[in-house]
PDB file of N, CA and C in Angstrom:
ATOM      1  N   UNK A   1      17.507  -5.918 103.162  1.00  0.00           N
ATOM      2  CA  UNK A   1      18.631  -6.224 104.018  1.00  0.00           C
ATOM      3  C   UNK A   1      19.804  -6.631 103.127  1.00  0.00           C
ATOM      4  N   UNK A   2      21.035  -6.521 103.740  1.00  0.00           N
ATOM      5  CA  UNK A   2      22.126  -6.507 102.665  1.00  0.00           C
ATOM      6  C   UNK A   2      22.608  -7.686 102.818  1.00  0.00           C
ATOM      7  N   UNK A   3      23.026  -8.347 101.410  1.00  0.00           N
ATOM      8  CA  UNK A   3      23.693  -9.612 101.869  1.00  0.00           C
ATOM      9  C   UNK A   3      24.289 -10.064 102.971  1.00  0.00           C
ATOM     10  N   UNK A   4      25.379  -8.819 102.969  1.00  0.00           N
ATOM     11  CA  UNK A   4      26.112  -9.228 104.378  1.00  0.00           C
ATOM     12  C   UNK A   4      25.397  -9.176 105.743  1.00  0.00           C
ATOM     13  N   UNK A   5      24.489  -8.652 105.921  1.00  0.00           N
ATOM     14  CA  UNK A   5      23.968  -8.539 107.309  1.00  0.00           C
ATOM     15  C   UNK A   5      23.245 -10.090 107.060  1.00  0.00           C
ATOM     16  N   UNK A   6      22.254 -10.938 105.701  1.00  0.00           N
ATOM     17  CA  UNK A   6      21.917 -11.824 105.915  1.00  0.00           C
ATOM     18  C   UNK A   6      23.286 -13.205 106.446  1.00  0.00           C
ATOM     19  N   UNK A   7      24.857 -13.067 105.889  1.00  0.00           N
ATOM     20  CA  UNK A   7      25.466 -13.289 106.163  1.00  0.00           C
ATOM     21  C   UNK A   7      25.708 -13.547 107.608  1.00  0.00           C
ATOM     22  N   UNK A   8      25.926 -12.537 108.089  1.00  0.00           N
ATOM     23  CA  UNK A   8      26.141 -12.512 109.639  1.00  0.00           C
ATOM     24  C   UNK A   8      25.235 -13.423 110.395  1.00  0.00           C
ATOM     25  N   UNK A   9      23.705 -13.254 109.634  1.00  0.00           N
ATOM     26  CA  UNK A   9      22.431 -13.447 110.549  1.00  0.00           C
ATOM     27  C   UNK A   9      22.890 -15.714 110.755  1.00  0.00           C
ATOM     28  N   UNK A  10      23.021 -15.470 109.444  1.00  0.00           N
ATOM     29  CA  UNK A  10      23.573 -16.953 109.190  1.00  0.00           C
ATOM     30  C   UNK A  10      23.888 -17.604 110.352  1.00  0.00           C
ATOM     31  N   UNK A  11      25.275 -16.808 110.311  1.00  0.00           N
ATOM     32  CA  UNK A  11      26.286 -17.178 111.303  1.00  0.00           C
ATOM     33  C   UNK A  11      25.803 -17.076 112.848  1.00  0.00           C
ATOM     34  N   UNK A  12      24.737 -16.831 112.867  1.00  0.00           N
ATOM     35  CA  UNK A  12      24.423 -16.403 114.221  1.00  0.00           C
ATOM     36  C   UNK A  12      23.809 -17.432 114.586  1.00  0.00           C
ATOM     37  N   UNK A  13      22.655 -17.709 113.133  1.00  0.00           N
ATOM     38  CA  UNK A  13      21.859 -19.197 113.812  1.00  0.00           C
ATOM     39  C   UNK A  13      22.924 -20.548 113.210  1.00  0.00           C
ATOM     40  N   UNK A  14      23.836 -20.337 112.515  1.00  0.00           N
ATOM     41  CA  UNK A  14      24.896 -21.713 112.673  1.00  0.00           C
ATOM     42  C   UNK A  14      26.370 -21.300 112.770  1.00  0.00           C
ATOM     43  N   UNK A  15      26.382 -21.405 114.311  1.00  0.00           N
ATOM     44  CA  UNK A  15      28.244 -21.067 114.379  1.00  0.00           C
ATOM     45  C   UNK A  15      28.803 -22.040 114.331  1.00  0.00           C
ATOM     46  N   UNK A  16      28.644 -22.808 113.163  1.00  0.00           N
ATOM     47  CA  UNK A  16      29.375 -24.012 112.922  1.00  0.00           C
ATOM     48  C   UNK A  16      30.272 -23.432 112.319  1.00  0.00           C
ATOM     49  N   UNK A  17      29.706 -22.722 111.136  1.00  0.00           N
ATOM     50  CA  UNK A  17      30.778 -22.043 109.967  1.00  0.00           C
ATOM     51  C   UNK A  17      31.816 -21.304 110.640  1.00  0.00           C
ATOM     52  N   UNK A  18      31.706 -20.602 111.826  1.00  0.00           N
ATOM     53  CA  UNK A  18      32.765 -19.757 112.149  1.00  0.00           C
ATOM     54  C   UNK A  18      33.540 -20.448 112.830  1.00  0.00           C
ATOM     55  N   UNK A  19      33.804 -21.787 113.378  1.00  0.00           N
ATOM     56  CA  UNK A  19      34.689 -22.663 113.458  1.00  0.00           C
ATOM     57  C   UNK A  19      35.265 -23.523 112.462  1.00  0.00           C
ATOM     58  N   UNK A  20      34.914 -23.684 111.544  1.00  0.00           N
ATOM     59  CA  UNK A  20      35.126 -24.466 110.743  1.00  0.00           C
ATOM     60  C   UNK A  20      36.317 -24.280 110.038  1.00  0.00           C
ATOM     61  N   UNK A  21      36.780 -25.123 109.002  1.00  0.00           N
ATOM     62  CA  UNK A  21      38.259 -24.666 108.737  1.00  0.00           C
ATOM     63  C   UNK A  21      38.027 -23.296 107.716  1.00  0.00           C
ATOM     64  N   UNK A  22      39.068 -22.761 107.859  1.00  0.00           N
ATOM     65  CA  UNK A  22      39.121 -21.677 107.110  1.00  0.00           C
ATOM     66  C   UNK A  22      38.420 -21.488 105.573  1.00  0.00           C
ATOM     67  N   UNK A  23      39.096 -22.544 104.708  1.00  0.00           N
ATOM     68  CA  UNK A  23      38.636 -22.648 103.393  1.00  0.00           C
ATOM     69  C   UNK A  23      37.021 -22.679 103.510  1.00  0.00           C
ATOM     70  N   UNK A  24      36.178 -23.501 104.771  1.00  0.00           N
ATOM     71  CA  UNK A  24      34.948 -23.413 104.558  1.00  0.00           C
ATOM     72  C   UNK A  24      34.220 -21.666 104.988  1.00  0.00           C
ATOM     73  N   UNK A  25      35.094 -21.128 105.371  1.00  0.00           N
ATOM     74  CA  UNK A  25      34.743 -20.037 105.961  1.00  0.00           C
ATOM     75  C   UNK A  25      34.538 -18.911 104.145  1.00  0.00           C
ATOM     76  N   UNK A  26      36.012 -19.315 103.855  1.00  0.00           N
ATOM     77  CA  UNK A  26      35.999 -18.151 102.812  1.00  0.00           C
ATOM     78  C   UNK A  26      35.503 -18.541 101.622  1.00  0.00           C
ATOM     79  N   UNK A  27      35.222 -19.632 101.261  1.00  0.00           N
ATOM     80  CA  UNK A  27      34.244 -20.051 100.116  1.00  0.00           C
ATOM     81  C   UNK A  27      32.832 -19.402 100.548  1.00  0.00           C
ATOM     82  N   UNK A  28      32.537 -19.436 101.361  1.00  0.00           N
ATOM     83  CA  UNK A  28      30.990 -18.964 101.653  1.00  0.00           C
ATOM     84  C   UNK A  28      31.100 -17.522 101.547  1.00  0.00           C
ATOM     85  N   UNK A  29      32.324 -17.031 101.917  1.00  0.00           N
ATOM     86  CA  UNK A  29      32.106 -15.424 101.732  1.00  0.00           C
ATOM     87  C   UNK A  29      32.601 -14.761 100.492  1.00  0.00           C
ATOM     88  N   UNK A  30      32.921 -15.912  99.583  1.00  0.00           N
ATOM     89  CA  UNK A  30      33.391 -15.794  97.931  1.00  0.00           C
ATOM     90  C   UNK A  30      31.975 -15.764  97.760  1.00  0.00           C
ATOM     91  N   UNK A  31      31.179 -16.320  98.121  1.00  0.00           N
ATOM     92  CA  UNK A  31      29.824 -16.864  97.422  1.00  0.00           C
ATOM     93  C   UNK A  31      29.270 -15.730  97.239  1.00  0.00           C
ATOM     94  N   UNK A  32      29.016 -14.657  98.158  1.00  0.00           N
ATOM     95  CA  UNK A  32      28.125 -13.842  98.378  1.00  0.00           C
ATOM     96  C   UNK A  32      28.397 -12.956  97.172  1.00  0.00           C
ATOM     97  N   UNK A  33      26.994 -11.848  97.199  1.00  0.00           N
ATOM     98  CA  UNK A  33      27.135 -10.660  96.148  1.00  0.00           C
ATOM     99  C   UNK A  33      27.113  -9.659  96.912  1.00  0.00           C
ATOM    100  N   UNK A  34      28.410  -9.136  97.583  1.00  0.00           N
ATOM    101  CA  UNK A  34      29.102  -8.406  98.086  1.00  0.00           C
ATOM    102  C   UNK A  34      29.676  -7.519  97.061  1.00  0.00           C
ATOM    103  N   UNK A  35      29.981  -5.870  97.836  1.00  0.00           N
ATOM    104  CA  UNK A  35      31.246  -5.518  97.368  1.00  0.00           C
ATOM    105  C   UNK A  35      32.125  -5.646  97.656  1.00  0.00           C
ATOM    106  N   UNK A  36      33.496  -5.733  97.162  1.00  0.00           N
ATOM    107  CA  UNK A  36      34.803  -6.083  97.409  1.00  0.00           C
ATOM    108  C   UNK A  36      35.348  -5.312  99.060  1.00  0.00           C
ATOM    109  N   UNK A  37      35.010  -4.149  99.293  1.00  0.00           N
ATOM    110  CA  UNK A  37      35.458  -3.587 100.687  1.00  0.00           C
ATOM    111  C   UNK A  37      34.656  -4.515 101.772  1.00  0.00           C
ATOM    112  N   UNK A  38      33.648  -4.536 101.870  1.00  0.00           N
ATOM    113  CA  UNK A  38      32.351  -5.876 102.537  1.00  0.00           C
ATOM    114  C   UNK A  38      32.979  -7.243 102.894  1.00  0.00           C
ATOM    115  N   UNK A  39      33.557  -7.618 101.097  1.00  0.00           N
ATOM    116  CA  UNK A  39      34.015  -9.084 101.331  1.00  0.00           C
ATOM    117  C   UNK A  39      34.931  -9.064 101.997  1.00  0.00           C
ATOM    118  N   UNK A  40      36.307  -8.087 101.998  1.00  0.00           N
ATOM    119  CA  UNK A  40      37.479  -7.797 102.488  1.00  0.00           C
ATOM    120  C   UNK A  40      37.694  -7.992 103.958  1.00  0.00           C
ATOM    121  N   UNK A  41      36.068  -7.032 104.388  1.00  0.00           N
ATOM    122  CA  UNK A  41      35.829  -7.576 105.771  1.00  0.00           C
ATOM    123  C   UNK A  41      36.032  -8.626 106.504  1.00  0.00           C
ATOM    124  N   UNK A  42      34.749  -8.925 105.792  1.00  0.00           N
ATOM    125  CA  UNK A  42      34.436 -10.520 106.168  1.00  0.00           C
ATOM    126  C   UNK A  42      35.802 -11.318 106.067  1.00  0.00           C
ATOM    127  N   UNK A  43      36.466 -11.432 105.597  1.00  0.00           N
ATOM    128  CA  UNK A  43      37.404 -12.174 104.893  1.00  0.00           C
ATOM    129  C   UNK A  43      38.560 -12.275 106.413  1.00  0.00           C
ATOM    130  N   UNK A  44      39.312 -10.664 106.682  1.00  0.00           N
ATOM    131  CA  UNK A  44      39.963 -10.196 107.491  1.00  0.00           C
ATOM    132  C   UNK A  44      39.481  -9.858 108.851  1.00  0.00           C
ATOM    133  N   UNK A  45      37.938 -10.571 108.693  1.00  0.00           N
ATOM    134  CA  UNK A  45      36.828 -10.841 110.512  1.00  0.00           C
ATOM    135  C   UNK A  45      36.815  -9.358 111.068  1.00  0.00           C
ATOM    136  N   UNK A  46      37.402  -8.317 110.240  1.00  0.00           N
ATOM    137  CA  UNK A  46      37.144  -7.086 110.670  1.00  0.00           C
ATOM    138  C   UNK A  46      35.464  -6.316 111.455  1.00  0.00           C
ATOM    139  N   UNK A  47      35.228  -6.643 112.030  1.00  0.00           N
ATOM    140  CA  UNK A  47      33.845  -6.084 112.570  1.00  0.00           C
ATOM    141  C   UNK A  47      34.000  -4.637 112.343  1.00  0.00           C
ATOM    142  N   UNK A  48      34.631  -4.156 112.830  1.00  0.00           N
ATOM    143  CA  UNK A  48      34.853  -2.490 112.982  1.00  0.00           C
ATOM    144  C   UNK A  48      34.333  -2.087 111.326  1.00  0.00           C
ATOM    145  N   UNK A  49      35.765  -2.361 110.639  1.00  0.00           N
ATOM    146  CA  UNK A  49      35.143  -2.052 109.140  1.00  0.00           C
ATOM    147  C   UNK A  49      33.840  -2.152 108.443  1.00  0.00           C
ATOM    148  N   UNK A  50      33.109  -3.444 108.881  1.00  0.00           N
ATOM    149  CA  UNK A  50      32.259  -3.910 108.252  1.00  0.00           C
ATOM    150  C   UNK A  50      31.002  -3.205 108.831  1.00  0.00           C
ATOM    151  N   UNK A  51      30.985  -2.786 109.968  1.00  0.00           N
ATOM    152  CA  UNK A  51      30.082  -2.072 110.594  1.00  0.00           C
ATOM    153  C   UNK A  51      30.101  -0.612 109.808  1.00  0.00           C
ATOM    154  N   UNK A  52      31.135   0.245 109.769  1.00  0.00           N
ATOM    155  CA  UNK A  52      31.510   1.294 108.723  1.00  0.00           C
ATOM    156  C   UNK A  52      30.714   1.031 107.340  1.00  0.00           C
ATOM    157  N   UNK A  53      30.901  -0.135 106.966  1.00  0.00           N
ATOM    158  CA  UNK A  53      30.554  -0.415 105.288  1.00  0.00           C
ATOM    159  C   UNK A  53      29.190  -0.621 105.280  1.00  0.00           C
ATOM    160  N   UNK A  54      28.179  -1.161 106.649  1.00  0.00           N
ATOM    161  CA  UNK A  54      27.101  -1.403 106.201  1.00  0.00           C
ATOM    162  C   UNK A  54      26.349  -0.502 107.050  1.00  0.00           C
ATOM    163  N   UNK A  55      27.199   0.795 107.425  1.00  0.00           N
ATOM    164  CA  UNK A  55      26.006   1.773 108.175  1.00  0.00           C
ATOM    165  C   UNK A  55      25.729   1.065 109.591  1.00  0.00           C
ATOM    166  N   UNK A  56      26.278  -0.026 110.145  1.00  0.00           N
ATOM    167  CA  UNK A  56      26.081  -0.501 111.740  1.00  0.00           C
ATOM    168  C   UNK A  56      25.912   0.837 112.704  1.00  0.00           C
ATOM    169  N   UNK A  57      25.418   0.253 114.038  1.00  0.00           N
ATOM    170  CA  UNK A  57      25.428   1.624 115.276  1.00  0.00           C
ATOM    171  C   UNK A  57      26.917   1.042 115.515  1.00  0.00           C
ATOM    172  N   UNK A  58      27.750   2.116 116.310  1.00  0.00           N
ATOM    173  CA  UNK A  58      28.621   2.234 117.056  1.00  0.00           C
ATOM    174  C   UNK A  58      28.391   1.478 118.152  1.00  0.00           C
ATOM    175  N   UNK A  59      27.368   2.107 118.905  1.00  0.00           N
ATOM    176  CA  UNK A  59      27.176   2.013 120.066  1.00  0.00           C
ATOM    177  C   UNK A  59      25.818   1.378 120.392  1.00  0.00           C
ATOM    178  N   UNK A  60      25.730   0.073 121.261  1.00  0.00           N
ATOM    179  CA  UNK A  60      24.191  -0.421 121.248  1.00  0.00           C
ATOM    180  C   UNK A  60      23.964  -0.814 122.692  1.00  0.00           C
ATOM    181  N   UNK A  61      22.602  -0.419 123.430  1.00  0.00           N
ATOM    182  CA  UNK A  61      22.863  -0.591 124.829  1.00  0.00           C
ATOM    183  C   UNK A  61      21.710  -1.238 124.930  1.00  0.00           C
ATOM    184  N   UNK A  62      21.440  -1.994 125.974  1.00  0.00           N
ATOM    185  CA  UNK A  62      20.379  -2.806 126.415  1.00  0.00           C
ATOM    186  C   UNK A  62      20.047  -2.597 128.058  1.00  0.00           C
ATOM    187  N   UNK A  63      18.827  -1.858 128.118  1.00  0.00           N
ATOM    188  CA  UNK A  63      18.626  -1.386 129.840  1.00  0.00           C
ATOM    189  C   UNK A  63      17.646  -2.427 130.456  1.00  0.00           C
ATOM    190  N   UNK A  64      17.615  -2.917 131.156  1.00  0.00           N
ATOM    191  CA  UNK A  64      16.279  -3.348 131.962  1.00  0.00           C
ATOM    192  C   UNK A  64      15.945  -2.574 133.216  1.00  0.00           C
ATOM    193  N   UNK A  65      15.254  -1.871 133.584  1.00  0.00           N
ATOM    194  CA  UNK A  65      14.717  -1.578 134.265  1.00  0.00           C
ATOM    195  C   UNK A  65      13.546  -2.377 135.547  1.00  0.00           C
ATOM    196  N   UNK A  66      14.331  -3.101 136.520  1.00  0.00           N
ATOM    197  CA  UNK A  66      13.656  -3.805 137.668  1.00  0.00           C
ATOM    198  C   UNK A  66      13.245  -3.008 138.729  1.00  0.00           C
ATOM    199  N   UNK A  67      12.442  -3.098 139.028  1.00  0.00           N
ATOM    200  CA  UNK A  67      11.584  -2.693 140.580  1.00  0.00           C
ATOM    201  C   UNK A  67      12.838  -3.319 141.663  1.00  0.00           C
ATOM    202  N   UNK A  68      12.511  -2.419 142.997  1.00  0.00           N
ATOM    203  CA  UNK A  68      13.838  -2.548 144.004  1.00  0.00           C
ATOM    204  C   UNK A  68      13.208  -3.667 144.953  1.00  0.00           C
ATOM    205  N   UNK A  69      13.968  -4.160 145.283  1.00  0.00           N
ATOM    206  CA  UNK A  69      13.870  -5.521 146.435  1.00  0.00           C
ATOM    207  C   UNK A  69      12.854  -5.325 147.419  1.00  0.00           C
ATOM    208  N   UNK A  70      12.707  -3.929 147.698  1.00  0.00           N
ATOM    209  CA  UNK A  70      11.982  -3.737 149.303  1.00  0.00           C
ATOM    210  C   UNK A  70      10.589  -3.189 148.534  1.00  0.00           C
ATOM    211  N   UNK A  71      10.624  -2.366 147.418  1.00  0.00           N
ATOM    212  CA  UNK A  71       9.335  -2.043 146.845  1.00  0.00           C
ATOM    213  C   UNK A  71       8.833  -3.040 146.354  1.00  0.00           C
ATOM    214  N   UNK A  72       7.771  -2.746 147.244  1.00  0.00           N
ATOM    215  CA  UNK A  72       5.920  -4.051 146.631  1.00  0.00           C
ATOM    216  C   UNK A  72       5.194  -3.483 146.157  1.00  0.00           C
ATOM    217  N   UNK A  73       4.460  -4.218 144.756  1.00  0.00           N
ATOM    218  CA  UNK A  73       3.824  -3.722 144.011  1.00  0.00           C
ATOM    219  C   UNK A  73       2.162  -3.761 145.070  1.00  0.00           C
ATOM    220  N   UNK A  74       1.743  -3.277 145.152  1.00  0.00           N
ATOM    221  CA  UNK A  74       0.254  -3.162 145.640  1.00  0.00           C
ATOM    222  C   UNK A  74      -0.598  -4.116 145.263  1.00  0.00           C
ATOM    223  N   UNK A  75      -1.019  -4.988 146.042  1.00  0.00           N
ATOM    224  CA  UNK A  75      -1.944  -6.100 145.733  1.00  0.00           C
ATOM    225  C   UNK A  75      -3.682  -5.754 146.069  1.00  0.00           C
ATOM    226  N   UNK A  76      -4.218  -5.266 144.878  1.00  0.00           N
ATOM    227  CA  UNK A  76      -5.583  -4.846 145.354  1.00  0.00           C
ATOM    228  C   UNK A  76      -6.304  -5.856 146.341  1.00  0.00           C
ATOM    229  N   UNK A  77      -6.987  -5.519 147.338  1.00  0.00           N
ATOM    230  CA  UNK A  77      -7.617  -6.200 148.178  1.00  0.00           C
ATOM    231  C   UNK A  77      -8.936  -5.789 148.701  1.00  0.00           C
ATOM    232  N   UNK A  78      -9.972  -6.729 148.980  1.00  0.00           N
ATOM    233  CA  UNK A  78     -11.246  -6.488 148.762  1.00  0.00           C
ATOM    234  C   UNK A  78     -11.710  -5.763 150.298  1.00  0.00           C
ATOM    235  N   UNK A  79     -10.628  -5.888 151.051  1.00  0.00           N
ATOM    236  CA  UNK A  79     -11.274  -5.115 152.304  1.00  0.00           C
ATOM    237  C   UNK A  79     -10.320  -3.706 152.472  1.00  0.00           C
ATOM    238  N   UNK A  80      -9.579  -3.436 151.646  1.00  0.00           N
ATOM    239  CA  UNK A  80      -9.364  -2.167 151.542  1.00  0.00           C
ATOM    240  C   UNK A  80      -9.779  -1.088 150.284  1.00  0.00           C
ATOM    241  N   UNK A  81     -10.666  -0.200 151.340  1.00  0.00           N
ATOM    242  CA  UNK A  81     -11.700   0.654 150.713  1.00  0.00           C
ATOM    243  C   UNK A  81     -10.805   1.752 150.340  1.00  0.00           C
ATOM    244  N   UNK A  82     -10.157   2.706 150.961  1.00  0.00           N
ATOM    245  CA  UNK A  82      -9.107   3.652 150.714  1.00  0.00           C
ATOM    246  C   UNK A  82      -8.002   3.674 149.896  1.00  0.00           C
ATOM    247  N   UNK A  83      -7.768   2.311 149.415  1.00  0.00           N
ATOM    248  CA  UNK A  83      -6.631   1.912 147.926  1.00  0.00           C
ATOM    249  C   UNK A  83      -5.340   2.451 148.563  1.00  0.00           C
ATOM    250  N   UNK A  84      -5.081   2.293 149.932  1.00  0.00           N
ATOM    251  CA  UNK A  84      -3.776   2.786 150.706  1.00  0.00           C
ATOM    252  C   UNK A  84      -2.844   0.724 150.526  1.00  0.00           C
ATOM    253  N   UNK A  85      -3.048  -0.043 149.862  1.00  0.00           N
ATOM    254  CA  UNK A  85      -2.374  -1.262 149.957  1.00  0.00           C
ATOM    255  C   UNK A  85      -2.527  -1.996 151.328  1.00  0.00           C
ATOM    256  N   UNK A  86      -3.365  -1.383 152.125  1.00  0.00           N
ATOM    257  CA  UNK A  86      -3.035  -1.984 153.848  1.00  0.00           C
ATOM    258  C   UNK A  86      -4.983  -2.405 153.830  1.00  0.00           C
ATOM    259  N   UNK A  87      -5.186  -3.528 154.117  1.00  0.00           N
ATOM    260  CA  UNK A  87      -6.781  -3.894 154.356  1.00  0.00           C
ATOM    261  C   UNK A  87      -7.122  -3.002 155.677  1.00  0.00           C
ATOM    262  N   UNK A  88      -8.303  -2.246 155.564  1.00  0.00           N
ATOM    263  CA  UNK A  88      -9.357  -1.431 156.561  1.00  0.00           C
ATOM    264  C   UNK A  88      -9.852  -2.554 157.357  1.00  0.00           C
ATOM    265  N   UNK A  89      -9.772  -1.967 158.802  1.00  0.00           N
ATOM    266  CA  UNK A  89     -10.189  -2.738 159.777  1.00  0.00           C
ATOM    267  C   UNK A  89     -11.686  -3.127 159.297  1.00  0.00           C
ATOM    268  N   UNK A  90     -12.220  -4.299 159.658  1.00  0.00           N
ATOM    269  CA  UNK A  90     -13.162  -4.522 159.689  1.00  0.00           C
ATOM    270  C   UNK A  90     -14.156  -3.998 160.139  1.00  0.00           C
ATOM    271  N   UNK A  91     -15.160  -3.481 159.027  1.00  0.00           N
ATOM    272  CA  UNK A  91     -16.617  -2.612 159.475  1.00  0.00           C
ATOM    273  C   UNK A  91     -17.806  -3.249 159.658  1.00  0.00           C
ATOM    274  N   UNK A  92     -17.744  -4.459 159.602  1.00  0.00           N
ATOM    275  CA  UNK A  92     -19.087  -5.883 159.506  1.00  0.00           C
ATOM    276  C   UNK A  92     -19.115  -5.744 161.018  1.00  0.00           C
ATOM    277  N   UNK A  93     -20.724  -5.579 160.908  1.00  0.00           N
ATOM    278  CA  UNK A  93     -21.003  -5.810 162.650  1.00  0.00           C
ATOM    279  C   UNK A  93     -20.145  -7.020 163.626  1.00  0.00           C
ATOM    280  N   UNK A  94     -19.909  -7.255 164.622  1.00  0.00           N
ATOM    281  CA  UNK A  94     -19.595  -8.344 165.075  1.00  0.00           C
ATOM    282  C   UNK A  94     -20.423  -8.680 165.817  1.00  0.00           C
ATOM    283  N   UNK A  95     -20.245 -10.216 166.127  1.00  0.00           N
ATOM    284  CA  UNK A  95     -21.327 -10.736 167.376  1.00  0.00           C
ATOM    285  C   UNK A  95     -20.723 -10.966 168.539  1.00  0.00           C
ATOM    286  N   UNK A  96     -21.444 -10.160 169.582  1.00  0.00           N
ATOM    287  CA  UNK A  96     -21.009 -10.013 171.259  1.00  0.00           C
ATOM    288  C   UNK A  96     -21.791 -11.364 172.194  1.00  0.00           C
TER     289      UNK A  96
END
């Protein structure tokens, strides 16, 4: 993984740094062993670029896929023999 992406990751679990005053911002991104187009990034908060420089996706989507409000999942049940979700009338003798 490339510095800079550990960079970022940083920043993700402490967004202290990305509030912080500036000088603390760009000392940390002096620190790194970056190349100069990378640091430039970082430096100028360019995302776009920096995504370019380290091979990022463009485009990233996240689907969930939920079951609909009125569809019920089928609850197996011990008195339905036919696996239709609806219990079979009762076939046990009764007492008259």
């Amino acid at each position: 993984m490339s510095n800079a992406i550990q960079f970022l990751e940083m920043l993700g679990r402490h967004p202290a740094l990305i509030h912080a005053p500036a000088a603390a911002y760009e000392n940390a991104v002096a620190a790194l062993e970056i190349d100069d187009r990378q640091r430039s990034a970082l430096m100028d908060r360019n995302h776009a670029a920096l995504g370019e420089l380290i091979r990022g996706r463009t485009k990233m989507m996240c689907i969930i896929c939920t079951p609909d409000e009125n569809e019920q999942e089928a609850v197996p049940d011990e008195n339905d023999n036919d696996g239709d979700g609806v219990p079979d009338e009762d076939s046990s003798p009764t007492r008259e």
